[in-house]
Protein backbone atom coordinates (compact mmCIF):
# COMPACT_ATOMS: atom_id res chain seq x y z
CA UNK A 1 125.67 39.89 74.52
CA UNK A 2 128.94 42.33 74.79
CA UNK A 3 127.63 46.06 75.58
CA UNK A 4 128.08 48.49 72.73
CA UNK A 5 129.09 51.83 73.72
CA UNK A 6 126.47 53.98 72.59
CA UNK A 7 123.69 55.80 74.09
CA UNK A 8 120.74 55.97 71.31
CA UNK A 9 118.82 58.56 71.78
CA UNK A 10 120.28 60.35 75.01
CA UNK A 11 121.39 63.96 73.90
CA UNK A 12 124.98 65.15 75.63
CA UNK A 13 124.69 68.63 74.96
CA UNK A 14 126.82 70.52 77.67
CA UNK A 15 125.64 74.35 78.41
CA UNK A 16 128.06 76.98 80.11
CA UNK A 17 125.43 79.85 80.62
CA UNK A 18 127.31 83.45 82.34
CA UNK A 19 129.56 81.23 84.36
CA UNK A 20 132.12 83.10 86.64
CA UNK A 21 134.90 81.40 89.36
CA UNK A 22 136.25 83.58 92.20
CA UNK A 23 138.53 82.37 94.32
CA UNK A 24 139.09 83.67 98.03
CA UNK A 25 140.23 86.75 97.62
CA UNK A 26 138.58 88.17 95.23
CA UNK A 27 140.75 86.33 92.24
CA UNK A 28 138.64 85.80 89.55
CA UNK A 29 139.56 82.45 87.07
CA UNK A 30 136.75 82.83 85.01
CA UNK A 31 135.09 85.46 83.98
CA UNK A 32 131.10 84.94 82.32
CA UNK A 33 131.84 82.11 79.82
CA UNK A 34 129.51 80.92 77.73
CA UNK A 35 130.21 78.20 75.64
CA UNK A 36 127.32 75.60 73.97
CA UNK A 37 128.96 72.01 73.13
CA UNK A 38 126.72 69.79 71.11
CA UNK A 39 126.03 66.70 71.52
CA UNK A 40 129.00 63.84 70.06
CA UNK A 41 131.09 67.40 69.65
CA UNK A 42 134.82 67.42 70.71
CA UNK A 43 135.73 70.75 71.72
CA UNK A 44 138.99 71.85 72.86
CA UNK A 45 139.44 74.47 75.36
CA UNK A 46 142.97 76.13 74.67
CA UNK A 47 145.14 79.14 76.32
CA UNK A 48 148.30 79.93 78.28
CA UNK A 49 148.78 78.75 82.03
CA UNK A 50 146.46 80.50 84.35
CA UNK A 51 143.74 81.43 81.45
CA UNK A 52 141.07 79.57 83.19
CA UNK A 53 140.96 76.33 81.10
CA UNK A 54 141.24 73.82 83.43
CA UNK A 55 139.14 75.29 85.93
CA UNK A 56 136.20 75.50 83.70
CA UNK A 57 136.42 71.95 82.87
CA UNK A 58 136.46 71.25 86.77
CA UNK A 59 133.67 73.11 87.05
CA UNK A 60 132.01 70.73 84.32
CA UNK A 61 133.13 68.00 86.02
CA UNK A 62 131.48 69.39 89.68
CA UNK A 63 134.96 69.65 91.27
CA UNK A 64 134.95 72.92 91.36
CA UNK A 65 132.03 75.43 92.67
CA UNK A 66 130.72 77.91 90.82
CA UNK A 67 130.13 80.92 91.78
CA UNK A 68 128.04 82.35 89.18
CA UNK A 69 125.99 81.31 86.22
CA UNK A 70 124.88 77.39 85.39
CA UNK A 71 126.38 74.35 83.46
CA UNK A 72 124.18 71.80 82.09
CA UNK A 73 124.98 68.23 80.88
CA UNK A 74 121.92 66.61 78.55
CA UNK A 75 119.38 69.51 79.39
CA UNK A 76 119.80 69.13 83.41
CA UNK A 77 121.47 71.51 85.43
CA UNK A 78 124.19 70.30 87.56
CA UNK A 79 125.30 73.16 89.98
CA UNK A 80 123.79 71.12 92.87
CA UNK A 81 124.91 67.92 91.91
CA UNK A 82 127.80 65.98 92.68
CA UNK A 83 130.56 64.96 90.39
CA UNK A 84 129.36 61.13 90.89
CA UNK A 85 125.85 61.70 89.89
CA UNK A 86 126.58 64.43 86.52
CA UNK A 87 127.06 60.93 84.06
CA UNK A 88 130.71 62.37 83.03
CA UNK A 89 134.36 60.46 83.22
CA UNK A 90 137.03 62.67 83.15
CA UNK A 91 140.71 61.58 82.51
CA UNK A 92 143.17 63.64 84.22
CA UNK A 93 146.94 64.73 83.62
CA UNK A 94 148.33 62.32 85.97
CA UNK A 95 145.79 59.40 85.04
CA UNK A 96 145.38 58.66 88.78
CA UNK A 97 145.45 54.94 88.60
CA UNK A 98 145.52 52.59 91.82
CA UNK A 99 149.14 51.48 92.60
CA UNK A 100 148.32 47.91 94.06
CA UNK A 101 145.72 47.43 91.16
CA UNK A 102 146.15 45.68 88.17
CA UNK A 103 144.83 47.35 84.67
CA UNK A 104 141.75 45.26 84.82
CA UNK A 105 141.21 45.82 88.51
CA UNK A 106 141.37 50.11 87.93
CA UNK A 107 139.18 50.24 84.60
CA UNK A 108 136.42 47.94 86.61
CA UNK A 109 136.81 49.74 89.59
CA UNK A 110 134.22 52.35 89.36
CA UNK A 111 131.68 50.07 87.73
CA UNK A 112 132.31 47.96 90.95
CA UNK A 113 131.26 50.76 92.84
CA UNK A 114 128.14 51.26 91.26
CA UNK A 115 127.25 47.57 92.17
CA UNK A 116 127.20 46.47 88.03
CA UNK A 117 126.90 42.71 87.99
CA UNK A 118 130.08 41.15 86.90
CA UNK A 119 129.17 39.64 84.05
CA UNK A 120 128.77 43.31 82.90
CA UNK A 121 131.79 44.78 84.08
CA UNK A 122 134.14 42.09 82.79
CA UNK A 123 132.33 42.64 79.22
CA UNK A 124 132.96 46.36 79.15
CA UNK A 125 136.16 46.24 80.31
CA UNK A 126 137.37 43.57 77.69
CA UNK A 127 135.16 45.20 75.25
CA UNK A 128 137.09 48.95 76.29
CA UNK A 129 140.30 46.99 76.28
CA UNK A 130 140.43 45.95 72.57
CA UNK A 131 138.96 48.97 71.56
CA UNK A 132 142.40 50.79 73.19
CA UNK A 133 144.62 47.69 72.56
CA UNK A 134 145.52 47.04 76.01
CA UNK A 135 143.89 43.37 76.45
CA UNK A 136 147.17 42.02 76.85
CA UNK A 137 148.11 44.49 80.11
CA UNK A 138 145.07 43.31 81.56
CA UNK A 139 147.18 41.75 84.70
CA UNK A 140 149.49 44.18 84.92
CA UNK A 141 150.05 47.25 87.47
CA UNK A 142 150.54 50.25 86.23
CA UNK A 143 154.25 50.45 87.42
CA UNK A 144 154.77 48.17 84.54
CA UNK A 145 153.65 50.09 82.15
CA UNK A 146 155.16 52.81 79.88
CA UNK A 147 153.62 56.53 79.62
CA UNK A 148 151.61 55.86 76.84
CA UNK A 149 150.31 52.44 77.90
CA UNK A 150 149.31 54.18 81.42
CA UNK A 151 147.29 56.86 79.68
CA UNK A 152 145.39 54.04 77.64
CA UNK A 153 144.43 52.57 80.95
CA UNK A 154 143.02 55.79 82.39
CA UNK A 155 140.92 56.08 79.32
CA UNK A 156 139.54 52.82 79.02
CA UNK A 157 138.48 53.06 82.81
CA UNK A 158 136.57 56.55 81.44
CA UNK A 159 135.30 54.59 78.31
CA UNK A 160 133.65 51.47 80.24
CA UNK A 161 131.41 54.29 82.61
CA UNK A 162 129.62 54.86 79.38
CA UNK A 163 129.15 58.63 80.16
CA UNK A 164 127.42 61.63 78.39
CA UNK A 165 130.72 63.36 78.08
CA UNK A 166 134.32 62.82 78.36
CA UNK A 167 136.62 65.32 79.97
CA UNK A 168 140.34 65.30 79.58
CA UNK A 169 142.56 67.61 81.53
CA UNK A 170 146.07 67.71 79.47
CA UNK A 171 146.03 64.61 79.46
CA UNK A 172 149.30 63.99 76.57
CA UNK A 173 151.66 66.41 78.52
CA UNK A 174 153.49 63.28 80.15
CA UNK A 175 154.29 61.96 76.89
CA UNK A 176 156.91 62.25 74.65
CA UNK A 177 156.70 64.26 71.56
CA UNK A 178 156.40 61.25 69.56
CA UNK A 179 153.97 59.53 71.82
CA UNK A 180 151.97 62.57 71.79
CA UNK A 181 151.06 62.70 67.94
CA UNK A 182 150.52 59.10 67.99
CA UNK A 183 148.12 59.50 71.30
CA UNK A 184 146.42 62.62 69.52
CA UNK A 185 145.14 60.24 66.48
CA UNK A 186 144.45 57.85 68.65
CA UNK A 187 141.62 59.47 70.42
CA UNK A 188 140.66 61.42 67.44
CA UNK A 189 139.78 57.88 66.39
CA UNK A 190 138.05 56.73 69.46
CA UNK A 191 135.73 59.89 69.29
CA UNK A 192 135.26 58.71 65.79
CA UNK A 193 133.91 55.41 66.96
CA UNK A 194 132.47 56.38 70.17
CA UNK A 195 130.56 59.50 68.88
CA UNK A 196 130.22 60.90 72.32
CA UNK A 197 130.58 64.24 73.43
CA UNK A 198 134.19 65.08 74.26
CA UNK A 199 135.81 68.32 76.45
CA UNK A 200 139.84 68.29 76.10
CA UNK A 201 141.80 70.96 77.72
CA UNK A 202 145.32 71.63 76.56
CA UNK A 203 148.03 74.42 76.31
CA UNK A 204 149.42 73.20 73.19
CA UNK A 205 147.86 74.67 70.12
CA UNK A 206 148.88 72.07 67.87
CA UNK A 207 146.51 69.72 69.95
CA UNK A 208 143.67 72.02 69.63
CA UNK A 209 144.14 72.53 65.68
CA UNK A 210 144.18 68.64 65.19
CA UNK A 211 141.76 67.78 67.69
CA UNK A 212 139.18 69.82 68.26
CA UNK A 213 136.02 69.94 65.80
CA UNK A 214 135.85 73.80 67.74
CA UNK A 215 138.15 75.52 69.66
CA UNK A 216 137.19 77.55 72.94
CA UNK A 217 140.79 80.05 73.18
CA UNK A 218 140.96 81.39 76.79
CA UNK A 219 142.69 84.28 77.92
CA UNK A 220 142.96 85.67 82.03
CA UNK A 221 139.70 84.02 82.55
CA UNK A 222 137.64 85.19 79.43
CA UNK A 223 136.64 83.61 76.30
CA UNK A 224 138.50 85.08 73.03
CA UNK A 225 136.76 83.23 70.35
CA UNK A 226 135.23 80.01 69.71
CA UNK A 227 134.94 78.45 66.07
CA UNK A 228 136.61 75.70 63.96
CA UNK A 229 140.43 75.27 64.13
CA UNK A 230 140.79 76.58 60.46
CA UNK A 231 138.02 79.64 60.95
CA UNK A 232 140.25 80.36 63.72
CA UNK A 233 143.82 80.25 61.81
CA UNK A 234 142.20 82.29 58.86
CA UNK A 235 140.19 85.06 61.14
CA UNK A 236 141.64 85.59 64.09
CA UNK A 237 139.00 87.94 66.15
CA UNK A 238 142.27 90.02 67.77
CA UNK A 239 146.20 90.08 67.79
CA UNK A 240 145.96 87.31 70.65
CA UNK A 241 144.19 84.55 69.06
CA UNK A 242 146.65 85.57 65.65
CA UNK A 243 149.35 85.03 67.91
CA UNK A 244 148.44 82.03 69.62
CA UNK A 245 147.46 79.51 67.38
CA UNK A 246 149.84 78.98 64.21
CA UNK A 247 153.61 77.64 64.48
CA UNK A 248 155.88 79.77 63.77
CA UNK A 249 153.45 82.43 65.50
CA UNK A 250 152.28 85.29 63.01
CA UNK A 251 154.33 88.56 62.65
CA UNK A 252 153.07 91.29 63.56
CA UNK A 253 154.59 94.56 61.32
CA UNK A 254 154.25 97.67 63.46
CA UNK A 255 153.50 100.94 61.40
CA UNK A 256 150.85 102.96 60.33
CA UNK A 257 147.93 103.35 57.60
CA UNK A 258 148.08 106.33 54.90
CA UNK A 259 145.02 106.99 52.63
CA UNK A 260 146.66 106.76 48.54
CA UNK A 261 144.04 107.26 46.18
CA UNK A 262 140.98 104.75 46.53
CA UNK A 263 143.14 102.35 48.59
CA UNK A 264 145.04 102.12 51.54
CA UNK A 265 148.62 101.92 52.08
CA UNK A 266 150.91 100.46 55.34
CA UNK A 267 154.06 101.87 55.91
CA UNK A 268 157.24 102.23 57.89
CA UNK A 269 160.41 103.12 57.23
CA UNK A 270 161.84 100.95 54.01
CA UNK A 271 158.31 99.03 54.28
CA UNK A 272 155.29 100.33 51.95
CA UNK A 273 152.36 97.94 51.10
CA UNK A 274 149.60 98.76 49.22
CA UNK A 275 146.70 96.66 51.11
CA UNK A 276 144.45 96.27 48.32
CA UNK A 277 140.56 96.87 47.44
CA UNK A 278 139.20 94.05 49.78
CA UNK A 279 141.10 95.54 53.29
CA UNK A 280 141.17 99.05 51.97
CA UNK A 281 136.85 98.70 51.90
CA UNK A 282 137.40 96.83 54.95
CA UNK A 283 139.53 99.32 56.92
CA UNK A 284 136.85 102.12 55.50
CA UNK A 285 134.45 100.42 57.53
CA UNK A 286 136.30 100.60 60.14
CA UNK A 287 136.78 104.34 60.30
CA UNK A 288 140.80 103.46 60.74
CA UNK A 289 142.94 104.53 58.55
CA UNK A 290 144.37 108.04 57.92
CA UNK A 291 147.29 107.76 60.18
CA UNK A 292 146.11 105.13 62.61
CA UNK A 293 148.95 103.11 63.95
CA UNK A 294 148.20 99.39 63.81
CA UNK A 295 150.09 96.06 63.47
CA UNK A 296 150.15 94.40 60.43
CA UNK A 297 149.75 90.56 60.75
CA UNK A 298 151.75 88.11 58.27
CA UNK A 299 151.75 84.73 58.86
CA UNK A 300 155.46 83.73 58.06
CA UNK A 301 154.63 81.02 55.29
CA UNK A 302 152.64 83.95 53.41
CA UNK A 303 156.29 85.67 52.93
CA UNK A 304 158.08 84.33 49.94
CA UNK A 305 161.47 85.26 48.56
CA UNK A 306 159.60 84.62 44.96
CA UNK A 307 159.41 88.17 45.12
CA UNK A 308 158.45 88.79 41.34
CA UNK A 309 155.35 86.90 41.55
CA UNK A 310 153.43 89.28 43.69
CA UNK A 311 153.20 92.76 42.51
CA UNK A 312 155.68 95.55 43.09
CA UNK A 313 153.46 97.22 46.14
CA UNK A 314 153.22 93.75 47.90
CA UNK A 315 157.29 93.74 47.94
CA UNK A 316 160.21 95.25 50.12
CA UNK A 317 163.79 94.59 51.10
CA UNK A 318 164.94 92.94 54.29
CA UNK A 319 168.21 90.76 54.76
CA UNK A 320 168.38 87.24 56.60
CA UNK A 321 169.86 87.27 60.19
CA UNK A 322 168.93 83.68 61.24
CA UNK A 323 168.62 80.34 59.05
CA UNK A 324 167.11 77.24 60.40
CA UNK A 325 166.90 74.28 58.50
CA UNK A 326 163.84 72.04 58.70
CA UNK A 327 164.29 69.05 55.68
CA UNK A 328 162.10 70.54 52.92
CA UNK A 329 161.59 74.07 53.93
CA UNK A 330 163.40 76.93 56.24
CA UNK A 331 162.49 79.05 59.36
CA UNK A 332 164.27 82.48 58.49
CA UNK A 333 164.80 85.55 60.90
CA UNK A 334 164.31 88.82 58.84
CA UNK A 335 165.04 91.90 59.78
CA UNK A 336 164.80 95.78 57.80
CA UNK A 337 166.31 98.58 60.11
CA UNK A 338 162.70 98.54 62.18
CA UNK A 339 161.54 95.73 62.09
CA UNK A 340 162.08 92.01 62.44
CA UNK A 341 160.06 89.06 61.28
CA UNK A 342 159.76 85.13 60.61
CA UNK A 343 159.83 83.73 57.03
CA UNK A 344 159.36 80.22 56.60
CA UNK A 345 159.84 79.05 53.12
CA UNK A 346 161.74 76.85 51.07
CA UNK A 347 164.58 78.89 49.62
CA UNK A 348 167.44 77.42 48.51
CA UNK A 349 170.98 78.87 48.83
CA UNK A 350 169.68 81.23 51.96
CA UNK A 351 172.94 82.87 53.75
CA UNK A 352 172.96 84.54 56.68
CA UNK A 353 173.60 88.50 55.85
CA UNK A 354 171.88 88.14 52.36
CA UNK A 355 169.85 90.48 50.96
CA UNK A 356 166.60 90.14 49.33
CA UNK A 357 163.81 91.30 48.37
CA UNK A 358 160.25 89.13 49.67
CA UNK A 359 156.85 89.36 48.72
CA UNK A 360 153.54 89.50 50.71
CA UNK A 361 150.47 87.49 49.95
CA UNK A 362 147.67 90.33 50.73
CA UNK A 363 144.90 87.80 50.58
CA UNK A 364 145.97 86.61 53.93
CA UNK A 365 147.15 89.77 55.82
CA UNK A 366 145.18 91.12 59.26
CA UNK A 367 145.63 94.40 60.38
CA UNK A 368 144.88 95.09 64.39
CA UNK A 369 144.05 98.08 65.51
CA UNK A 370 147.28 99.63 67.43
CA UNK A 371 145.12 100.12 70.62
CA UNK A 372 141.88 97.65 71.49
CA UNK A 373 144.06 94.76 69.03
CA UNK A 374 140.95 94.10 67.29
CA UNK A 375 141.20 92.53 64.00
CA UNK A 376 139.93 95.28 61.78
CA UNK A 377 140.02 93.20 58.10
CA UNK A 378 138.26 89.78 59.86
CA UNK A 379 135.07 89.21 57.87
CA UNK A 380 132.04 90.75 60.35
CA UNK A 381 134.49 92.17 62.56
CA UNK A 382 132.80 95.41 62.59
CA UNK A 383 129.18 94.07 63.20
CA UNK A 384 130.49 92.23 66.77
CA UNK A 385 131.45 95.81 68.06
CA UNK A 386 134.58 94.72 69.86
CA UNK A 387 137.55 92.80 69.70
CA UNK A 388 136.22 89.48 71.56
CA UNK A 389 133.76 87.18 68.99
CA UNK A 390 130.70 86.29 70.42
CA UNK A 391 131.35 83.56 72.75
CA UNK A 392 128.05 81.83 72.62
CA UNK A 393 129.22 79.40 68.81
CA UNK A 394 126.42 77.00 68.09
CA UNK A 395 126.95 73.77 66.04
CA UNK A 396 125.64 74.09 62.61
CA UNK A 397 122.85 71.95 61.97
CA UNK A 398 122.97 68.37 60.51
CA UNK A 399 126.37 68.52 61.04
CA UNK A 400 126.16 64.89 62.80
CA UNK A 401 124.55 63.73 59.97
């Protein structure tokens, strides 16, 4: 009977407990991470070059040593054990495939190895094969193969190993833009089917929004904040993570806070915006208002030239420097005498050197504090006591129900 790629009943559950890299040196790529990644989970770890991404996952994967804390795969720790014997397949930016081998010879190849009968290995490599729909490269070498067909191969000879966990290391950023979205739903849909626990490292945020069922962000070595891709977009825990993840990036409004009344106003210069009762009791909390400079954040698809549909303290006057076309909607470059910002909206008629007046959707402005760039309006913001979330996130339970 063909192999079906499942393991029943044996938990994946990966474990980064305190874990810190140092180089020779004394460079430091990681800096005490903790991360727990549940079983069948797909998590996505996400930051700039040189954040510490990929050498976490190589620490996962054993090829890297660590030189504090532990990692465990399925309730074992691993420290000690080599990369052969932790039950992981890892895919790797450059797929690493065998020159002189054909596609059937490279996925079988580690299987051969191992010493699995061949009656075994050619059913789950056919069996990986259809499942990626690459049977018909079978006898080909990878020099015949296009970009996308190449990184098919490398994770169908991942996928027959029949591992606890998956680890990719960028493994789209050879592709074309194209290929790329059509390789992201691709394994989207092979985690659906394979329901095994998944570790993707990538620079691109758009990845890690579409991918990930949690995102790890990653910054010099230390862990920002770890939650769902939309938690994430709507909560930012500080003015990195804001800035990050969202295309075009959020604006951030430089100014300061004035007490009016009850509530609490930003200003600067021709810009005055009442924040509302929900941030104003917020920034109370907070202890930060009353002349505290901070940076307003605005996503630019929460600024709309419908101006008369928010109400007159959500509204000021700016004037269009850039227009850039994009089918159905519009990236605009605004600018008052102080400030500049991205719009991007679906106004008609826009002309370069136009004035206008925009309004602000205050349901889904931040404000970061000018100095530590903590989000001071993110719900339980002040009960973490610093601008970094907790980075221990647990699943929530039955969610693999």
């Amino acid at each position: 009977m063909r192999p079906r790629f499942s393991r029943g009943l044996d938990l994946a559950e990966v474990v980064i407990d305190h874990v810190t890299k140092v180089y020779p040196g004394g460079v430091k790529a990681v800096e005490d991470a903790s991360i727990v990644i549940a079983d069948k989970e797909f998590v996505v770890l996400v930051g700039p070059s040189g954040c510490g991404k990929s050498t976490t996952l190589r620490m996962v994967a054993g090829l890297e040593e660590i030189t504090e804390g532990t990692i465990s795969i399925g309730g074992r720790v691993v420290n000690d054990i080599a990369p052969k014997d932790r039950d992981i397949a890892m895919v790797f930016q450059n797929y690493a495939l065998y020159p002189h081998m054909t596609v059937y010879k490279n996925m079988a190849f580690g299987l051969k190895l191992r010493k699995f009968p061949k009656d075994e290995i050619d059913a789950r490599v056919k069996d990986a094969a259809r499942i990626l729909g690459i049977t018909d490269l079978l006898d080909r070498r990878p020099k015949q193969l296009s970009g996308g067909q190449r990184q098919r191969v490398a994770v169908g000879r991942a996928i027959v190993r029949q591992p606890k966990a998956f680890l990719f290391d960028e493994p789209l950023s050879n592709l074309d833009a194209k290929l790329r979205v059509e390789m992201r739903a691709e394994l989207k849909k092979l985690h659906q089917r394979l329901r095994t626990t998944m570790i993707y490292v990538t620079h691109d945020q758009v990845e890690a929004m579409t991918l990930g069922d949690r995102i790890v962000i990653m910054k010099d070595g230390a862990i920002q904040q770890v939650d769902r891709p939309l938690s994430i977009y709507r909560q930012p825990v500080n003015r990195f993570v804001a800035s990050f993840i969202g295309t075009p990036p959020m604006n951030f409004l430089s100014g300061k806070l004035e007490r009016a009344g009850e509530g609490v106003v930003f200003t600067d210069g021709d810009i005055r915006i009442a924040l509302g009762a929900r941030i104003s009791m917020m920034l109370d909390g907070s202890k930060a208002v009353d002349g505290a400079e901070v940076g307003l954040g605005v996503r630019p698809e929460d600024i709309h030239t419908e101006a008369a549909k928010f109400p007159e303290s959500a509204r000021f006057r700016c004037r269009a420097e850039v227009v850039e076309p994009l089918g159905d909607e519009m990236i605009v470059y605004l600018a008052t005498d102080r400030q500049s910002f991205l719009g991007k909206m679906r106004a008609e008629n826009l002309k370069v050197g136009e004035e206008l007046e925009v309004g602000v959707d205050l349901e889904r402005v931040h404000v970061f504090h000018g100095e530590t760039e903590e989000n001071l309006t993110r719900d339980g913001s002040a009960a973490d006591g610093g601008s970094r979330a907790p980075a221990t996130a647990e699943v929530q339970a039955g969610e693999d129900a």
